[in-house]
PDB file of N, CA and C in Angstrom:
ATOM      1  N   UNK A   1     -11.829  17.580  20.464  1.00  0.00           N
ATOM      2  CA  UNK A   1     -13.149  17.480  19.850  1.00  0.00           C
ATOM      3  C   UNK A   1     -13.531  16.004  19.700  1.00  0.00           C
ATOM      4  N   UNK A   2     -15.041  15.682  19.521  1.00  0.00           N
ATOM      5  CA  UNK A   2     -15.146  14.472  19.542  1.00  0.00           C
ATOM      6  C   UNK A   2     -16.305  14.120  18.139  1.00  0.00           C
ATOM      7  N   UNK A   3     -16.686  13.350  17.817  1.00  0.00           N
ATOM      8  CA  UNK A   3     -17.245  12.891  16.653  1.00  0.00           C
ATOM      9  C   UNK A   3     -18.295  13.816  16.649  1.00  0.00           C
ATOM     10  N   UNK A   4     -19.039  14.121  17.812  1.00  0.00           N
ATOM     11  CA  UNK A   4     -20.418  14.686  17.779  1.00  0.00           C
ATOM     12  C   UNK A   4     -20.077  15.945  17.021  1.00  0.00           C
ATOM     13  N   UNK A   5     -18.708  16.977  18.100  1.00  0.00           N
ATOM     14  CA  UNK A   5     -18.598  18.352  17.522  1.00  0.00           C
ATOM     15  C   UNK A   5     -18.146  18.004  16.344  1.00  0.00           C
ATOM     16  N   UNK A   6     -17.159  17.439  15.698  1.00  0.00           N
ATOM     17  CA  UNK A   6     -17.291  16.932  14.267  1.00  0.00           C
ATOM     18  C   UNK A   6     -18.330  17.550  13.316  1.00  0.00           C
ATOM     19  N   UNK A   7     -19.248  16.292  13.927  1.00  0.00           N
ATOM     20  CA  UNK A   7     -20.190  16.563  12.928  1.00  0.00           C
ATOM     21  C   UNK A   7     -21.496  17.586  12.664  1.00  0.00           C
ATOM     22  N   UNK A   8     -21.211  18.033  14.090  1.00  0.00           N
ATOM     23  CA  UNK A   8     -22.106  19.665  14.401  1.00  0.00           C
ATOM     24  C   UNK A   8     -20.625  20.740  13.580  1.00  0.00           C
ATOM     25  N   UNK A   9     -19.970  20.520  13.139  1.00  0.00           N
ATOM     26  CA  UNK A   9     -19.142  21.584  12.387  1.00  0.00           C
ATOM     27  C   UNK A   9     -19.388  20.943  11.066  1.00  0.00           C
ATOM     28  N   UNK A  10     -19.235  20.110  11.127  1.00  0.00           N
ATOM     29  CA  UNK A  10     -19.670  19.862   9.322  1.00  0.00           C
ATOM     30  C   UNK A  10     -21.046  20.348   8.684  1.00  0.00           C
ATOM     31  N   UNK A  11     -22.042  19.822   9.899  1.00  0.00           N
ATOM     32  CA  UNK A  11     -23.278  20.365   9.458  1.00  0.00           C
ATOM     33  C   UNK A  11     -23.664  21.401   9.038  1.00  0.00           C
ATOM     34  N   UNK A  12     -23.154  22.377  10.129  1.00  0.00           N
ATOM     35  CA  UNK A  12     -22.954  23.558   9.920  1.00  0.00           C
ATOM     36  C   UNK A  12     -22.459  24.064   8.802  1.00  0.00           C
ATOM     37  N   UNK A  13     -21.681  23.912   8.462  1.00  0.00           N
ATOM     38  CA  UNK A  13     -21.133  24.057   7.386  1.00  0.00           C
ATOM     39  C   UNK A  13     -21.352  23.841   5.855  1.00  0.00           C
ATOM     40  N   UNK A  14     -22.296  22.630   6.022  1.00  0.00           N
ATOM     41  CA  UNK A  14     -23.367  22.570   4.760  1.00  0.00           C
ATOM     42  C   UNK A  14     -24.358  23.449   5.078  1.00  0.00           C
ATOM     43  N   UNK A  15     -24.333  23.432   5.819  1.00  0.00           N
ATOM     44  CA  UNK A  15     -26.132  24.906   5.976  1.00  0.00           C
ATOM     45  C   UNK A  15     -25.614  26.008   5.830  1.00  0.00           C
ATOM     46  N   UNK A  16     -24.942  26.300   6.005  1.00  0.00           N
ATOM     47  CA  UNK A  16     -23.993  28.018   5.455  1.00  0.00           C
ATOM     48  C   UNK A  16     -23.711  27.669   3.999  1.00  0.00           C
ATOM     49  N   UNK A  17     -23.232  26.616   3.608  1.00  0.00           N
ATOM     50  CA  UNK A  17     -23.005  26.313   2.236  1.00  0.00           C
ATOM     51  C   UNK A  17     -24.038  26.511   0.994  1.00  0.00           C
ATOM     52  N   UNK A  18     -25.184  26.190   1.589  1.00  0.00           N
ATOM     53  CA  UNK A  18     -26.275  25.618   1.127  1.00  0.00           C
ATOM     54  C   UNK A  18     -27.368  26.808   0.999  1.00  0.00           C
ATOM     55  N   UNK A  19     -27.046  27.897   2.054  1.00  0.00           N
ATOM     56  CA  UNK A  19     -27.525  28.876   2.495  1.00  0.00           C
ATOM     57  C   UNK A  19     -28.793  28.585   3.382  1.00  0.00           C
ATOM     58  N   UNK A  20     -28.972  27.372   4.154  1.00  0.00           N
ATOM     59  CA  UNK A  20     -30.337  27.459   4.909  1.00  0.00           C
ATOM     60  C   UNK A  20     -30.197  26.974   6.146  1.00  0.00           C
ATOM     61  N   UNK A  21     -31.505  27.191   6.512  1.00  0.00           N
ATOM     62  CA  UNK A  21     -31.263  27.231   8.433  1.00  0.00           C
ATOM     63  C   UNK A  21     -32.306  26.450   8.786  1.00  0.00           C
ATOM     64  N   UNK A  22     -31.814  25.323   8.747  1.00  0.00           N
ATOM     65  CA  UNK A  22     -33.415  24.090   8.808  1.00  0.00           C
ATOM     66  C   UNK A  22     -33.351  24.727  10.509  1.00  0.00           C
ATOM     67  N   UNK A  23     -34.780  23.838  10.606  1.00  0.00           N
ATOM     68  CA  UNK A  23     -35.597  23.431  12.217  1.00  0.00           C
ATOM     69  C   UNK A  23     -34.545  22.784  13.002  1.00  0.00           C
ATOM     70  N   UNK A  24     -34.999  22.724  14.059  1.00  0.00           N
ATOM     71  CA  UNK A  24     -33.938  22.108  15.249  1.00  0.00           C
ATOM     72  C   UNK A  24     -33.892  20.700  15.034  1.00  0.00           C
ATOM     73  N   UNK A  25     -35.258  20.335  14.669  1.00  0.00           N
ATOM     74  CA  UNK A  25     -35.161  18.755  14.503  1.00  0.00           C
ATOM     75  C   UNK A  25     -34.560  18.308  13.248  1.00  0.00           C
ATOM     76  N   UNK A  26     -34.547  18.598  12.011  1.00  0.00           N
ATOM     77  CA  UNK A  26     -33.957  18.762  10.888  1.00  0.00           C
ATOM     78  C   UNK A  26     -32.562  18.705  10.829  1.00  0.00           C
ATOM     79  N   UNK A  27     -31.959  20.045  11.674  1.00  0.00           N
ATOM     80  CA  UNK A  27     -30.606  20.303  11.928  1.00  0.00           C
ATOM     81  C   UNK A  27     -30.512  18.632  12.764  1.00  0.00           C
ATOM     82  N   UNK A  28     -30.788  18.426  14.089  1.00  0.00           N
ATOM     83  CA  UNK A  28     -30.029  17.648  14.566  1.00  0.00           C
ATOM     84  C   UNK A  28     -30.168  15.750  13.502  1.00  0.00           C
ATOM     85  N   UNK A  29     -31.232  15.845  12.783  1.00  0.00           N
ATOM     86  CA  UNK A  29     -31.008  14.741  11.910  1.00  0.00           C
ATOM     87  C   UNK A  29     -30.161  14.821  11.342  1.00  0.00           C
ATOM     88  N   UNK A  30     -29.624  15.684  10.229  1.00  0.00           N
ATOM     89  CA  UNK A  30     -28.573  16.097   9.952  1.00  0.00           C
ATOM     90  C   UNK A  30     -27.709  15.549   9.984  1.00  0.00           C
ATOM     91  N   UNK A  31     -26.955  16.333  11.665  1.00  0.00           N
ATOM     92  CA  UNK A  31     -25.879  16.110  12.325  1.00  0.00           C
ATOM     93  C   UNK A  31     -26.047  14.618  12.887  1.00  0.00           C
ATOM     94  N   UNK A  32     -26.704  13.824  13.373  1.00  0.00           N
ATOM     95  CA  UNK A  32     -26.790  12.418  13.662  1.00  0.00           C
ATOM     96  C   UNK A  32     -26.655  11.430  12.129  1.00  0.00           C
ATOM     97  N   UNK A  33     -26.898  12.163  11.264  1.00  0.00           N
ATOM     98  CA  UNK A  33     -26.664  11.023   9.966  1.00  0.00           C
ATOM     99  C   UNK A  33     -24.973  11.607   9.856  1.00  0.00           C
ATOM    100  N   UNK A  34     -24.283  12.615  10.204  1.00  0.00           N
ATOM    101  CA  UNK A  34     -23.231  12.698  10.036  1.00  0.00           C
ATOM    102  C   UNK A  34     -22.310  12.169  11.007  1.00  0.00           C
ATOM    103  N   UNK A  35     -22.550  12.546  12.447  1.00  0.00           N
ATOM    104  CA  UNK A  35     -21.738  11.917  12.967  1.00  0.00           C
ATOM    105  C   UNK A  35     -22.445  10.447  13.161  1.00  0.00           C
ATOM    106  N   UNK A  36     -23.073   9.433  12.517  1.00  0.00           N
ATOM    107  CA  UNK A  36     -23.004   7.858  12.267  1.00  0.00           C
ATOM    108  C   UNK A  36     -22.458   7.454  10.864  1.00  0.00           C
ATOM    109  N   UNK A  37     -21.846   8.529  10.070  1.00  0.00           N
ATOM    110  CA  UNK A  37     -20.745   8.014   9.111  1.00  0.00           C
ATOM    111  C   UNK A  37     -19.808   8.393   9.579  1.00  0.00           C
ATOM    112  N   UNK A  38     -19.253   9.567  10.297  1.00  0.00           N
ATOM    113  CA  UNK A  38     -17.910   9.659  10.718  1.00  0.00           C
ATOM    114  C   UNK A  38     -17.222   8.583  11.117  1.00  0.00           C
ATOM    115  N   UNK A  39     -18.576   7.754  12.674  1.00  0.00           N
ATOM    116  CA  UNK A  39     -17.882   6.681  13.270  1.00  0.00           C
ATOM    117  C   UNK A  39     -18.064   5.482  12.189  1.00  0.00           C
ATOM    118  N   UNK A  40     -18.529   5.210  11.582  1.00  0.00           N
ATOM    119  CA  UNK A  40     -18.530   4.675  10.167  1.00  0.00           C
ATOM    120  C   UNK A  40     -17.253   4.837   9.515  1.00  0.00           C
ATOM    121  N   UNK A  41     -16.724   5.573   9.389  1.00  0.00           N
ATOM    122  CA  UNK A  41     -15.530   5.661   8.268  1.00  0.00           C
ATOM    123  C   UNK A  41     -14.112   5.417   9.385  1.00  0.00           C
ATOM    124  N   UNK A  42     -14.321   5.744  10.679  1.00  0.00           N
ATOM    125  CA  UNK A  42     -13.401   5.532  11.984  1.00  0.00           C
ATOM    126  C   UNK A  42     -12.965   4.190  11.711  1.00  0.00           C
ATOM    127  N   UNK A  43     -14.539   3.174  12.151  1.00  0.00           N
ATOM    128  CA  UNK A  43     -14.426   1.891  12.529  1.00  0.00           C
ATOM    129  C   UNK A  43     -13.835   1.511  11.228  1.00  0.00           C
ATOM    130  N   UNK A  44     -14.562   1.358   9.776  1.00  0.00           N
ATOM    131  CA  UNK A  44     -13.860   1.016   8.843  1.00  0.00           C
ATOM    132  C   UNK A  44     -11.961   1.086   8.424  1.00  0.00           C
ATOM    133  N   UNK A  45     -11.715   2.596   9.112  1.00  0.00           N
ATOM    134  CA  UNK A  45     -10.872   2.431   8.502  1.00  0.00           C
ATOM    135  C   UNK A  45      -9.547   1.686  10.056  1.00  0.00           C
ATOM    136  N   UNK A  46      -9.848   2.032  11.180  1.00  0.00           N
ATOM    137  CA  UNK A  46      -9.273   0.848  12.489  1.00  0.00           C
ATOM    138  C   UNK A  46      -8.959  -0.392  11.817  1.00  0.00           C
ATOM    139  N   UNK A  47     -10.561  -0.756  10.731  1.00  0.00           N
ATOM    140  CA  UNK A  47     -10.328  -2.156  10.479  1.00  0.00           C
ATOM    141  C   UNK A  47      -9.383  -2.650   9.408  1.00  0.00           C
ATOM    142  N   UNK A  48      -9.125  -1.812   8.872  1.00  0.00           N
ATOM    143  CA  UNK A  48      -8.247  -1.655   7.402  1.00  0.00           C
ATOM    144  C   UNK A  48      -6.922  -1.429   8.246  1.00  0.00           C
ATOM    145  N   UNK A  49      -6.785  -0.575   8.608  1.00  0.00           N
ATOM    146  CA  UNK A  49      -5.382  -0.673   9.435  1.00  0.00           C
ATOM    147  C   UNK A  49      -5.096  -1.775  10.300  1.00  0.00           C
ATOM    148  N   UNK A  50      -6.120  -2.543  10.893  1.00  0.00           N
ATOM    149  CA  UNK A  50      -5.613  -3.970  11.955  1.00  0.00           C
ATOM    150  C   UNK A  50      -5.417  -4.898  11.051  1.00  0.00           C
ATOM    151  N   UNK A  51      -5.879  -5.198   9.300  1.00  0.00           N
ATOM    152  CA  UNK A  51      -5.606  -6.294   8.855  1.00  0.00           C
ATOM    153  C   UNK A  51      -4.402  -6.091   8.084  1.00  0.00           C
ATOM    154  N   UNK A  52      -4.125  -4.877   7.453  1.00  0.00           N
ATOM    155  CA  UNK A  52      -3.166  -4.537   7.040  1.00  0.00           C
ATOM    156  C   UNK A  52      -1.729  -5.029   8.062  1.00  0.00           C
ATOM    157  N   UNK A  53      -1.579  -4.532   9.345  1.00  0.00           N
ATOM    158  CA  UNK A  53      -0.904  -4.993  10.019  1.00  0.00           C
ATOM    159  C   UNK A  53      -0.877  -6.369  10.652  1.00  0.00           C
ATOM    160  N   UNK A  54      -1.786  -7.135  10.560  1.00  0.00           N
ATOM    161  CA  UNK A  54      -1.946  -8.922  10.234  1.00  0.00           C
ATOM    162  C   UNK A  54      -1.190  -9.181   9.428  1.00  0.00           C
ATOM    163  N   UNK A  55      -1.586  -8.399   8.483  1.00  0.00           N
ATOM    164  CA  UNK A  55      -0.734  -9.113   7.027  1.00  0.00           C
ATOM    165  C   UNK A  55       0.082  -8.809   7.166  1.00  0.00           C
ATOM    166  N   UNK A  56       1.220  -7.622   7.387  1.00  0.00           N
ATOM    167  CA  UNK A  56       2.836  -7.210   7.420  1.00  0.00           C
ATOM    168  C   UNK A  56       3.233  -7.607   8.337  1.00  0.00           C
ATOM    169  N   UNK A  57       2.590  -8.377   9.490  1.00  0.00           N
ATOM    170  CA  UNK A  57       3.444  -9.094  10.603  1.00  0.00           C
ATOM    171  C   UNK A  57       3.655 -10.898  10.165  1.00  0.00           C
ATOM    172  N   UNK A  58       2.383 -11.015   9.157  1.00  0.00           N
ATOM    173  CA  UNK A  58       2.492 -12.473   8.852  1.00  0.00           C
ATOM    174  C   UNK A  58       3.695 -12.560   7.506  1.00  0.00           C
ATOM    175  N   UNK A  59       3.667 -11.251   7.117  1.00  0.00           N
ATOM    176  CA  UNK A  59       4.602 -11.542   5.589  1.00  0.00           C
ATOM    177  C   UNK A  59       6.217 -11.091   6.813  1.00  0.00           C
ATOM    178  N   UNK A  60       6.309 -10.530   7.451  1.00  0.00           N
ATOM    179  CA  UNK A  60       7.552 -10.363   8.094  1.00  0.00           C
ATOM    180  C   UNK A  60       8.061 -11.704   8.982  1.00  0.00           C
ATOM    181  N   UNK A  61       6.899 -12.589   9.406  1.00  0.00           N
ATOM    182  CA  UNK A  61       7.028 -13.756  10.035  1.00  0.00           C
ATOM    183  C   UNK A  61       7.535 -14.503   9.245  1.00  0.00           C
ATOM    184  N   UNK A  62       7.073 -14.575   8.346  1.00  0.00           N
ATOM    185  CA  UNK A  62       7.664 -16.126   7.037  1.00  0.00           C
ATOM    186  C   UNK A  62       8.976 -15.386   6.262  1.00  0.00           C
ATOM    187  N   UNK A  63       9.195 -13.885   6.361  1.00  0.00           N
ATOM    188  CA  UNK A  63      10.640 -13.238   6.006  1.00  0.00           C
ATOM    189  C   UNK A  63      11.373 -13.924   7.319  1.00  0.00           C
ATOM    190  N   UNK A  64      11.444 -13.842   8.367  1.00  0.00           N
ATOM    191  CA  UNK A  64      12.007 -14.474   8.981  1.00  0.00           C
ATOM    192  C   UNK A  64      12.543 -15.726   9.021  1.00  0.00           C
ATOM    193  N   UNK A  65      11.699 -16.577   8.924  1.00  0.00           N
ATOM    194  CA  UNK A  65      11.791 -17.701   8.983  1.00  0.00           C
ATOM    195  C   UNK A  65      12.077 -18.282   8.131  1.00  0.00           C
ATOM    196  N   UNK A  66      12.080 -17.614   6.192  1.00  0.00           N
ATOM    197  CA  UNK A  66      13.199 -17.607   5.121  1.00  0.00           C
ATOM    198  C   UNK A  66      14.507 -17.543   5.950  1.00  0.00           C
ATOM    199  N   UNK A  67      14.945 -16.312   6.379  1.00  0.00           N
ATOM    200  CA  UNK A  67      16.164 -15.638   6.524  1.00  0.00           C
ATOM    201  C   UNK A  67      16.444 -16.875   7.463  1.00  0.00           C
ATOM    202  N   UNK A  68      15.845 -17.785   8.528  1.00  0.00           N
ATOM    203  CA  UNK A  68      16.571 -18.461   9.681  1.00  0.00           C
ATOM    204  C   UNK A  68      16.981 -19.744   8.788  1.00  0.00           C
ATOM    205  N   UNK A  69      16.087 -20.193   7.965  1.00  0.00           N
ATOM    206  CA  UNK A  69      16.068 -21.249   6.884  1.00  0.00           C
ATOM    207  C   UNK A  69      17.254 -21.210   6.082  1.00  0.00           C
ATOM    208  N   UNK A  70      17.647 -20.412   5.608  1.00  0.00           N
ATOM    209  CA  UNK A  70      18.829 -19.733   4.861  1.00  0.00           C
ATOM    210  C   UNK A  70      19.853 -19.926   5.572  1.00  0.00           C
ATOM    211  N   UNK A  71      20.128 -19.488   6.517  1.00  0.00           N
ATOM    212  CA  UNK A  71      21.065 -19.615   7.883  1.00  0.00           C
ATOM    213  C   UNK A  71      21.502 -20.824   8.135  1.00  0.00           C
ATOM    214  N   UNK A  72      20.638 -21.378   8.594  1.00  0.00           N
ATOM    215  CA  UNK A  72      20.776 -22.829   9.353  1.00  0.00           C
ATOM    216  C   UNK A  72      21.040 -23.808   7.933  1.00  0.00           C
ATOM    217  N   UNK A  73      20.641 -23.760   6.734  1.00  0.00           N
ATOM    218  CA  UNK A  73      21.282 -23.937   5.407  1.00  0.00           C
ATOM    219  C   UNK A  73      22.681 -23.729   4.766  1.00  0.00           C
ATOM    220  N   UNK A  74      23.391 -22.643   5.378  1.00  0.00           N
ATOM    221  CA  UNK A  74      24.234 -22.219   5.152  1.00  0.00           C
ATOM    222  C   UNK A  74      25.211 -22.253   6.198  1.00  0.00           C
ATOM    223  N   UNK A  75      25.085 -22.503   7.253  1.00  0.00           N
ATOM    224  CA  UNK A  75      25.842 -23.322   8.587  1.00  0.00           C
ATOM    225  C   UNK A  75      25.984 -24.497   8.159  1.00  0.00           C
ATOM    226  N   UNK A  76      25.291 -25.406   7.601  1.00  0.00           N
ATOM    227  CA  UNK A  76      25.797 -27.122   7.408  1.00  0.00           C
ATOM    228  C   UNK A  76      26.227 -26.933   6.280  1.00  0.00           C
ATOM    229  N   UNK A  77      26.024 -25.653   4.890  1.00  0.00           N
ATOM    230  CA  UNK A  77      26.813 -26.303   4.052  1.00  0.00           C
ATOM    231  C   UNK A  77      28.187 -26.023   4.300  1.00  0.00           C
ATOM    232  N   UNK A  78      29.070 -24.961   5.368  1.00  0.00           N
ATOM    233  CA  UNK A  78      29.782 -24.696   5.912  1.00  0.00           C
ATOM    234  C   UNK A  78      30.537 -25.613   6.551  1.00  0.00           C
ATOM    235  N   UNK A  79      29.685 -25.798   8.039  1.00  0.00           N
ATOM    236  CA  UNK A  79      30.288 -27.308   8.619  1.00  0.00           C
ATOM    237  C   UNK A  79      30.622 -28.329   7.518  1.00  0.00           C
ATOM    238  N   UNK A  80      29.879 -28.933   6.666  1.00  0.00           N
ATOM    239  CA  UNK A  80      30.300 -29.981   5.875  1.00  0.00           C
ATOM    240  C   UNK A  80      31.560 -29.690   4.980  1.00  0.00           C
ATOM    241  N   UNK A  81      31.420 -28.367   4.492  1.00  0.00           N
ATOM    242  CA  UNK A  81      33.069 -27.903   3.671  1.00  0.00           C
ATOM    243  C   UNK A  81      34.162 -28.224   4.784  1.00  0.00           C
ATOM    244  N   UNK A  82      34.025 -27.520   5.571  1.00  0.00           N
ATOM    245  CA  UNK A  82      34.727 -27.602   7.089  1.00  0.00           C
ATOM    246  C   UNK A  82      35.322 -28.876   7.496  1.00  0.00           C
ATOM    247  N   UNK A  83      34.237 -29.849   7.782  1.00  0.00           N
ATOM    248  CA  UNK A  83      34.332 -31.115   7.889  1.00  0.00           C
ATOM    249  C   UNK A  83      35.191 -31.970   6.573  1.00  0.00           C
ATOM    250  N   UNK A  84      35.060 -31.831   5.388  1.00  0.00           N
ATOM    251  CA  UNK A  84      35.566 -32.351   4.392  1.00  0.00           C
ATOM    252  C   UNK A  84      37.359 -32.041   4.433  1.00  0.00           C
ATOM    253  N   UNK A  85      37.583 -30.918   5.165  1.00  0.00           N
ATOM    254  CA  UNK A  85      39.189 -30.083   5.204  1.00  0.00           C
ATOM    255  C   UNK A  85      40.027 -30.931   5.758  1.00  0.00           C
ATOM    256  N   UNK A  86      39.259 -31.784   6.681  1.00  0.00           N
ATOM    257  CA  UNK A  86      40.082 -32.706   7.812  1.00  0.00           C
ATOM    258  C   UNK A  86      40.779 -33.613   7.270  1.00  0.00           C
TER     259      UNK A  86
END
């Protein structure tokens, strides 16, 4: 199914709800104010999910680069214990 039948089932579905049987032109306003929020709430929410995943790749980037920081911190204080044994 695609946004249109979407929103020709929703429509529908308020007019059975509602109990009435508008005009053809009526009905399809309707259904065109519905399916231009569907893709409305689509695009919105694509966009909420692409920044969301910006952000958990940028907070996993600088986790990284803690964890390599840490590492390479903990290798020289190593080597230097190491070094001091001699």
């Amino acid at each position: 199914m695609n946004l249109r039948d979407y929103a020709e089932l929703a429509g529908n579905r308020i007019f059975a709800a509602l109990e009435i049987c508008p005009d053809e032109a009526a009905r399809v306003a309707v259904i065109d104010i519905i399916e231009r929020q569907l893709l409305a709430t689509a695009v919105d929410t694509r966009n909420w999910c692409a920044d969301h995943i910006v952000e958990e790749s940028r907070i996993a980037k600088e986790a990284r680069r803690q964890i390599s920081e840490d590492l390479r911190g903990s290798t020289e204080v190593l080597i230097a214990n190491l070094s001091s044994l001699r």
